[in-house]
PDB file of N, CA and C in Angstrom:
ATOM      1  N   UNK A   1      91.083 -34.794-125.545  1.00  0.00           N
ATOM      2  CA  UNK A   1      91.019 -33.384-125.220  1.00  0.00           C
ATOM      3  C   UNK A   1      91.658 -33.174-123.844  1.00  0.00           C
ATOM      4  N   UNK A   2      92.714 -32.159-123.566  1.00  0.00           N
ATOM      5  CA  UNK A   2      93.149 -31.674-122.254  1.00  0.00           C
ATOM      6  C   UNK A   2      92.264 -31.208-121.605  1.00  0.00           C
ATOM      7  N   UNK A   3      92.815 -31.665-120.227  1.00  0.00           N
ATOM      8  CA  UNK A   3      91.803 -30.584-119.393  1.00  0.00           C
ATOM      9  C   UNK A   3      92.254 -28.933-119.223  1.00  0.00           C
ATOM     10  N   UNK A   4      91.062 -28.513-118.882  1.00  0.00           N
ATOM     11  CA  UNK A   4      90.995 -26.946-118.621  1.00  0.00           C
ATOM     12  C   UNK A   4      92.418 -26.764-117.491  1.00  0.00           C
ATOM     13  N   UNK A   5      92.843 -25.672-117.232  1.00  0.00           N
ATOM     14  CA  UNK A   5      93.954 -25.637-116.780  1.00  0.00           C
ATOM     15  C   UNK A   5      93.899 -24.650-115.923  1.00  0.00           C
ATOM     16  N   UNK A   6      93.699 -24.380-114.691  1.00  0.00           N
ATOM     17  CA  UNK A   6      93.086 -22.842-113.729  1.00  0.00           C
ATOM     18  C   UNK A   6      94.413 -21.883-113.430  1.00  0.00           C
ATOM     19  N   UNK A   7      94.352 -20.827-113.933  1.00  0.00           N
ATOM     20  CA  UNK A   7      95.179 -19.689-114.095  1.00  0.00           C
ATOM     21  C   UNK A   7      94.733 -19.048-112.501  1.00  0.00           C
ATOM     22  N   UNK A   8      95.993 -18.605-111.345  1.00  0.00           N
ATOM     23  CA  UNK A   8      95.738 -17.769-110.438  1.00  0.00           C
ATOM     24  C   UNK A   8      95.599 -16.353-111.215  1.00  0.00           C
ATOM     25  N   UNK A   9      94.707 -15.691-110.820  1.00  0.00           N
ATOM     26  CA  UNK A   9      94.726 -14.115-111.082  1.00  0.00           C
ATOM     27  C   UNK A   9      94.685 -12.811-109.692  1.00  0.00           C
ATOM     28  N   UNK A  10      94.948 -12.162-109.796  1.00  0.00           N
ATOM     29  CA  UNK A  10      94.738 -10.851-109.103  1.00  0.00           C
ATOM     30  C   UNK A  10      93.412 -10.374-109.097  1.00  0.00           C
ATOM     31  N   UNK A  11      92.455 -10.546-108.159  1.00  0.00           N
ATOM     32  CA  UNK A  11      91.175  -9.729-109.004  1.00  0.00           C
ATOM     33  C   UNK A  11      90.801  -8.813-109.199  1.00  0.00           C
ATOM     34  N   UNK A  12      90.326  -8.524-110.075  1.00  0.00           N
ATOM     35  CA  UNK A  12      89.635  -6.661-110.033  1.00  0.00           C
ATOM     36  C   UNK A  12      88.581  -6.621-109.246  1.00  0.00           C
ATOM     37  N   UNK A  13      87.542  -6.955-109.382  1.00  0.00           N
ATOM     38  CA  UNK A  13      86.256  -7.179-108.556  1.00  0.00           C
ATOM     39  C   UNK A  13      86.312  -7.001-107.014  1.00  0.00           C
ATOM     40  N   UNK A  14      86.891  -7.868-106.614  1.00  0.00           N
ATOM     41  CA  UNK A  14      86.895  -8.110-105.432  1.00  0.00           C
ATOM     42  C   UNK A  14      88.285  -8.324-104.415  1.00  0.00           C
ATOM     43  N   UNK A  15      89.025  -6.469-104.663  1.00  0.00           N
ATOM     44  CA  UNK A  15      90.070  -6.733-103.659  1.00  0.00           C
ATOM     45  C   UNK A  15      89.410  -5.646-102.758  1.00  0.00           C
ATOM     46  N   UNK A  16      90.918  -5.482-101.745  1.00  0.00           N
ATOM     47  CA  UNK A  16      90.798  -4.909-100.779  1.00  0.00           C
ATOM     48  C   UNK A  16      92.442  -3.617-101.053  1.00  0.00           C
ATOM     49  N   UNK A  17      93.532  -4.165-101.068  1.00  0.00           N
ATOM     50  CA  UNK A  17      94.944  -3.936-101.405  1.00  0.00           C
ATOM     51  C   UNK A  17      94.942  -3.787-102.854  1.00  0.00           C
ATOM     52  N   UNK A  18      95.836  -5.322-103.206  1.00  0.00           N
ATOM     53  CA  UNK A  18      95.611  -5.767-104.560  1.00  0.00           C
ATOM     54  C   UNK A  18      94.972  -6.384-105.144  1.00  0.00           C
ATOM     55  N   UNK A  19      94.281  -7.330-104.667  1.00  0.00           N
ATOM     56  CA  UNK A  19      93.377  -8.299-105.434  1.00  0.00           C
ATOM     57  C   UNK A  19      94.114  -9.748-105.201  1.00  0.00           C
ATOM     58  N   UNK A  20      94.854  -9.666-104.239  1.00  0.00           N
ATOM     59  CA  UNK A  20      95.507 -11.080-104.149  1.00  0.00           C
ATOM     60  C   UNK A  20      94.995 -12.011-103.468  1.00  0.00           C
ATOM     61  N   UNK A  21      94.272 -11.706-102.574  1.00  0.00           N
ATOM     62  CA  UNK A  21      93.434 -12.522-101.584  1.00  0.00           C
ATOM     63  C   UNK A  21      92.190 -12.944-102.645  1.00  0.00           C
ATOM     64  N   UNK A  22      91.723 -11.906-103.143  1.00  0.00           N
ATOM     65  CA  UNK A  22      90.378 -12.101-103.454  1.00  0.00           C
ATOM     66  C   UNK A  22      90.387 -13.194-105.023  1.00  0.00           C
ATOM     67  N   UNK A  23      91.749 -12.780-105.439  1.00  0.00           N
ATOM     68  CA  UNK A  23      91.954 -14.034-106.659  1.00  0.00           C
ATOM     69  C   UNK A  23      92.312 -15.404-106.238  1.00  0.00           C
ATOM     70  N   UNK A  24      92.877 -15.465-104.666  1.00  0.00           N
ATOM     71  CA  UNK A  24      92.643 -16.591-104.304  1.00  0.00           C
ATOM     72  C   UNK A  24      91.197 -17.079-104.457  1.00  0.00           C
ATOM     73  N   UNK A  25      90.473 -16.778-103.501  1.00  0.00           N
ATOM     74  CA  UNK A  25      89.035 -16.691-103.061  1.00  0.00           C
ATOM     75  C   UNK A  25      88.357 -17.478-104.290  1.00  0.00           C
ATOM     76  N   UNK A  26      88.739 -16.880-105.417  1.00  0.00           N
ATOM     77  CA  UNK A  26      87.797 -17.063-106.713  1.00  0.00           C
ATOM     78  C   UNK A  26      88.724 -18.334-107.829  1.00  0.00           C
ATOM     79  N   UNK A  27      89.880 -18.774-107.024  1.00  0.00           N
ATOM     80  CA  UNK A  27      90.894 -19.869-107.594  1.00  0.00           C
ATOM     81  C   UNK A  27      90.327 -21.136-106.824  1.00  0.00           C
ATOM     82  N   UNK A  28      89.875 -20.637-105.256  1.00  0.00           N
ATOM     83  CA  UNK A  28      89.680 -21.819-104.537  1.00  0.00           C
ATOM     84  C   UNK A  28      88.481 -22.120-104.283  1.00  0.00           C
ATOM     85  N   UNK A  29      87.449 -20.815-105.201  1.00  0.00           N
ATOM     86  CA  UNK A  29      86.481 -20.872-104.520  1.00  0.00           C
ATOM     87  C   UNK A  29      85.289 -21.161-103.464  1.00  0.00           C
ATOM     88  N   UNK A  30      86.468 -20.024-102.613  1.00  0.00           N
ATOM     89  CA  UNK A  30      86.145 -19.899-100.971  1.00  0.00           C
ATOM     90  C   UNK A  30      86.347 -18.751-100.567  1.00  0.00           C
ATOM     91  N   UNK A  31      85.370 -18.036 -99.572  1.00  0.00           N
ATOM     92  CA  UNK A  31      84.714 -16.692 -99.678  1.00  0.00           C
ATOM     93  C   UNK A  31      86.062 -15.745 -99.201  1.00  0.00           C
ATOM     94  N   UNK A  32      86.701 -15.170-100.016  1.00  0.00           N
ATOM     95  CA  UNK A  32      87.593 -14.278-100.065  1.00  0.00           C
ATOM     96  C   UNK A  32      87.952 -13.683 -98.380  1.00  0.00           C
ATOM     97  N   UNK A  33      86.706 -13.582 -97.464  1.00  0.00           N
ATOM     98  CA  UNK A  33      86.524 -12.783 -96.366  1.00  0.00           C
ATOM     99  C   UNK A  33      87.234 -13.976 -95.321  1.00  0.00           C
ATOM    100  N   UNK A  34      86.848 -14.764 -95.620  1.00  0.00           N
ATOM    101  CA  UNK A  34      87.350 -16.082 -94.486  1.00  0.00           C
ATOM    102  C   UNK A  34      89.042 -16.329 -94.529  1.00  0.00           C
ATOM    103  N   UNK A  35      89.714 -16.053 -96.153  1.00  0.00           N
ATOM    104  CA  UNK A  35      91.236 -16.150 -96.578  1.00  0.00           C
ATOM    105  C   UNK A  35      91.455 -15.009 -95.921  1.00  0.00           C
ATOM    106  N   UNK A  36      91.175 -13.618 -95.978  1.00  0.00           N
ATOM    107  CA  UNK A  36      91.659 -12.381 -95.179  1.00  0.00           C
ATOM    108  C   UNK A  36      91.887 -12.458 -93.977  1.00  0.00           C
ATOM    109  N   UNK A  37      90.837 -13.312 -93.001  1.00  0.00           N
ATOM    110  CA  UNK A  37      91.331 -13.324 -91.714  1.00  0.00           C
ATOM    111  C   UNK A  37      92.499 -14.191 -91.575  1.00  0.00           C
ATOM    112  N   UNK A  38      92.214 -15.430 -92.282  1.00  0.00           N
ATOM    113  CA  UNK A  38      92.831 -16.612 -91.758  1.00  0.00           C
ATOM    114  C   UNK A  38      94.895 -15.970 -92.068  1.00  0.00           C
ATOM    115  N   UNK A  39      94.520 -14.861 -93.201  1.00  0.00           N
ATOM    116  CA  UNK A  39      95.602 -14.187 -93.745  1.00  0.00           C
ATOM    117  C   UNK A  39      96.200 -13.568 -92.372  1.00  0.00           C
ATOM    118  N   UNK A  40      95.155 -12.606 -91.821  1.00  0.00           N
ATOM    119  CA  UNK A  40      95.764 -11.620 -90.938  1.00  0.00           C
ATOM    120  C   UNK A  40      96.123 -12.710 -89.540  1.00  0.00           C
ATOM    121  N   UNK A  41      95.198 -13.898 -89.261  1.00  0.00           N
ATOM    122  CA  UNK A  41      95.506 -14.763 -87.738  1.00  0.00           C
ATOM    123  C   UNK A  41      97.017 -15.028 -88.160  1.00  0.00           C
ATOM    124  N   UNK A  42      97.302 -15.427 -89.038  1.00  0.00           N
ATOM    125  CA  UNK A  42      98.641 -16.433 -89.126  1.00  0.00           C
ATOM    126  C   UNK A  42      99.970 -15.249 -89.120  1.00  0.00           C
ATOM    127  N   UNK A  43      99.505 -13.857 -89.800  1.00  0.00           N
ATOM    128  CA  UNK A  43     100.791 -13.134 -89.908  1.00  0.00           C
ATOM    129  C   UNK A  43     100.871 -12.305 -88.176  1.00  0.00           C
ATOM    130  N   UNK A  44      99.736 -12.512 -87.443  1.00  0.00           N
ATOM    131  CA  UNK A  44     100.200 -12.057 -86.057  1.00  0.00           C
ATOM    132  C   UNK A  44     101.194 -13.335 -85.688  1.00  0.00           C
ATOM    133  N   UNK A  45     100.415 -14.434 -85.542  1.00  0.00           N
ATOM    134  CA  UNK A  45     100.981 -15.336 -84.825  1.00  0.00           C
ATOM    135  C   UNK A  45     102.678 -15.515 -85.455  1.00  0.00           C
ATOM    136  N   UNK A  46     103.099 -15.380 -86.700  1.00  0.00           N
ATOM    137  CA  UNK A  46     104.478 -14.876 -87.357  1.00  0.00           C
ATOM    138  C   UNK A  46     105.444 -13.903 -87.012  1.00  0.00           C
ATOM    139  N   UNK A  47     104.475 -13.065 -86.691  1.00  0.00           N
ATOM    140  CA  UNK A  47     105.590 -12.121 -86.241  1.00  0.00           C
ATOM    141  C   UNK A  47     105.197 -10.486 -87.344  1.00  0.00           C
ATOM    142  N   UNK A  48     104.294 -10.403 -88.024  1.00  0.00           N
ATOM    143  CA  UNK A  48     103.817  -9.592 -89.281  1.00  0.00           C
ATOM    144  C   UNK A  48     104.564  -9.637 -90.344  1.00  0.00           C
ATOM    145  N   UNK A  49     106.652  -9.935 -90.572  1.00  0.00           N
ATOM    146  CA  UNK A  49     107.412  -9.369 -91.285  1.00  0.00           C
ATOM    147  C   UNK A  49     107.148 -10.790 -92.338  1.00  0.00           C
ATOM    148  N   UNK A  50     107.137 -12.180 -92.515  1.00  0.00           N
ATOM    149  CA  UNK A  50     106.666 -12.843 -93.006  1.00  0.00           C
ATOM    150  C   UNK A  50     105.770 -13.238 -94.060  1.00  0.00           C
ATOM    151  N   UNK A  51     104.328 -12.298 -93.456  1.00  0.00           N
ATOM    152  CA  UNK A  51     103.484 -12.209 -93.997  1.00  0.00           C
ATOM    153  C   UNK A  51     103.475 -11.181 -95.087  1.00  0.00           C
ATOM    154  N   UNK A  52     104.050  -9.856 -94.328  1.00  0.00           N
ATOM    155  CA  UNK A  52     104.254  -9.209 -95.239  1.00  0.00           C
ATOM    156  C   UNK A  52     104.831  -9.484 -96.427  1.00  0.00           C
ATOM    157  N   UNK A  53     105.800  -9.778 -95.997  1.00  0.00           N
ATOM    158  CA  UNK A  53     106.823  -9.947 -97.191  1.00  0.00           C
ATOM    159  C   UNK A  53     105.990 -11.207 -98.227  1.00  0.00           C
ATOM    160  N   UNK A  54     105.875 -12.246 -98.058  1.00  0.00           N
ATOM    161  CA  UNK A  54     105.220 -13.049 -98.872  1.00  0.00           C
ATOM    162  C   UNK A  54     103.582 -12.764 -99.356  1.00  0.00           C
ATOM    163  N   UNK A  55     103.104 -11.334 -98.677  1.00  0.00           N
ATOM    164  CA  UNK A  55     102.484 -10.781 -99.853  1.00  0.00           C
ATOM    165  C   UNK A  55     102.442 -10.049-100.597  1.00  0.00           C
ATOM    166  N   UNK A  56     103.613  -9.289-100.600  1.00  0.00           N
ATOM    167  CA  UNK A  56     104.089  -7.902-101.786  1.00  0.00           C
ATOM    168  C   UNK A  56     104.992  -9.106-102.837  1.00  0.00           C
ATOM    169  N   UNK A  57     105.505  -9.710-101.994  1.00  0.00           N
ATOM    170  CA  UNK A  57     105.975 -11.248-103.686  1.00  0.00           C
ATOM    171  C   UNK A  57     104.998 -11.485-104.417  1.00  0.00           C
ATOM    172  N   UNK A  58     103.732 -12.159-103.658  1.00  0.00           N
ATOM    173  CA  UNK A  58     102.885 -12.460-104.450  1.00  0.00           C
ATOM    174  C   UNK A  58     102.247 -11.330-105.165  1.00  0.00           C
ATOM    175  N   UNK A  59     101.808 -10.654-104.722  1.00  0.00           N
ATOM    176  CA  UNK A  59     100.934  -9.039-105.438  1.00  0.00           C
ATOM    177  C   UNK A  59     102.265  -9.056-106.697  1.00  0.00           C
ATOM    178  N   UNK A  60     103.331  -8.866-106.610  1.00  0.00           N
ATOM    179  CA  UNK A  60     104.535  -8.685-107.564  1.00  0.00           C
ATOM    180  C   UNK A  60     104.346 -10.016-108.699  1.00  0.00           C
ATOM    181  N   UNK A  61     104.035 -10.761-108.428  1.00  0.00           N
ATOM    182  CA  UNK A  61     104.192 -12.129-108.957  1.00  0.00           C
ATOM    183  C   UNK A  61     103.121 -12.589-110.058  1.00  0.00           C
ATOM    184  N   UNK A  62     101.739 -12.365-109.431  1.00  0.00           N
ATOM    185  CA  UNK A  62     100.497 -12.926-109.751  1.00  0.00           C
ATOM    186  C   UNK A  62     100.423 -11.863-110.688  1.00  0.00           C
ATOM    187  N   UNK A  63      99.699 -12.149-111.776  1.00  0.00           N
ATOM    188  CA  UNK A  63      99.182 -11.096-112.832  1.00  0.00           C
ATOM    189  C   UNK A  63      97.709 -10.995-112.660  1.00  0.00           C
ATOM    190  N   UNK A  64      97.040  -9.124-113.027  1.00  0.00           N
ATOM    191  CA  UNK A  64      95.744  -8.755-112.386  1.00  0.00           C
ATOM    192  C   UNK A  64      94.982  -9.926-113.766  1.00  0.00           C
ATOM    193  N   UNK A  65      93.636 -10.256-113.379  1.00  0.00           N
ATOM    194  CA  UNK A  65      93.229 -11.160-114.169  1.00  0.00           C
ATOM    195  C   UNK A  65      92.584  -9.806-115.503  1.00  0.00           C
ATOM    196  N   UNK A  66      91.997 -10.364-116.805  1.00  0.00           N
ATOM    197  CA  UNK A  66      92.028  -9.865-117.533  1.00  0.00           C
ATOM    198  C   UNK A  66      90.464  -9.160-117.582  1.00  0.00           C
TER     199      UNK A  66
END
């Protein structure tokens, strides 16, 4: 028998934007609130245009879960 196979999703439940953080959160299960900051520390220290951009890809990318 294969193993189970973990699908990233978008979440409904628990976004803020899109649900991209928070489908991390629930992929890595690790508290969605701790990925948001660690989200927002790294896109100051970037420069913001970075961050941005590699999260309207992902929001574009990831499908909302079902």
């Amino acid at each position: 028998m294969a193993p189970k196979v973990k699908k990233l999703y978008k979440s409904n439940g628990n976004r803020v934007l899109t649900g991209v953080i928070g489908g991390l959160g629930d992929y890595w299960n690790v508290d969605p609130t701790i990925l948001r900051l660690s989200w927002i520390i790294i896109s100051v220290f970037t420069g913001f245009v970075p961050g941005l951009i590699a999260y309207i890809l992902v929001s574009l990318v990831v499908p909302t879960a079902k």
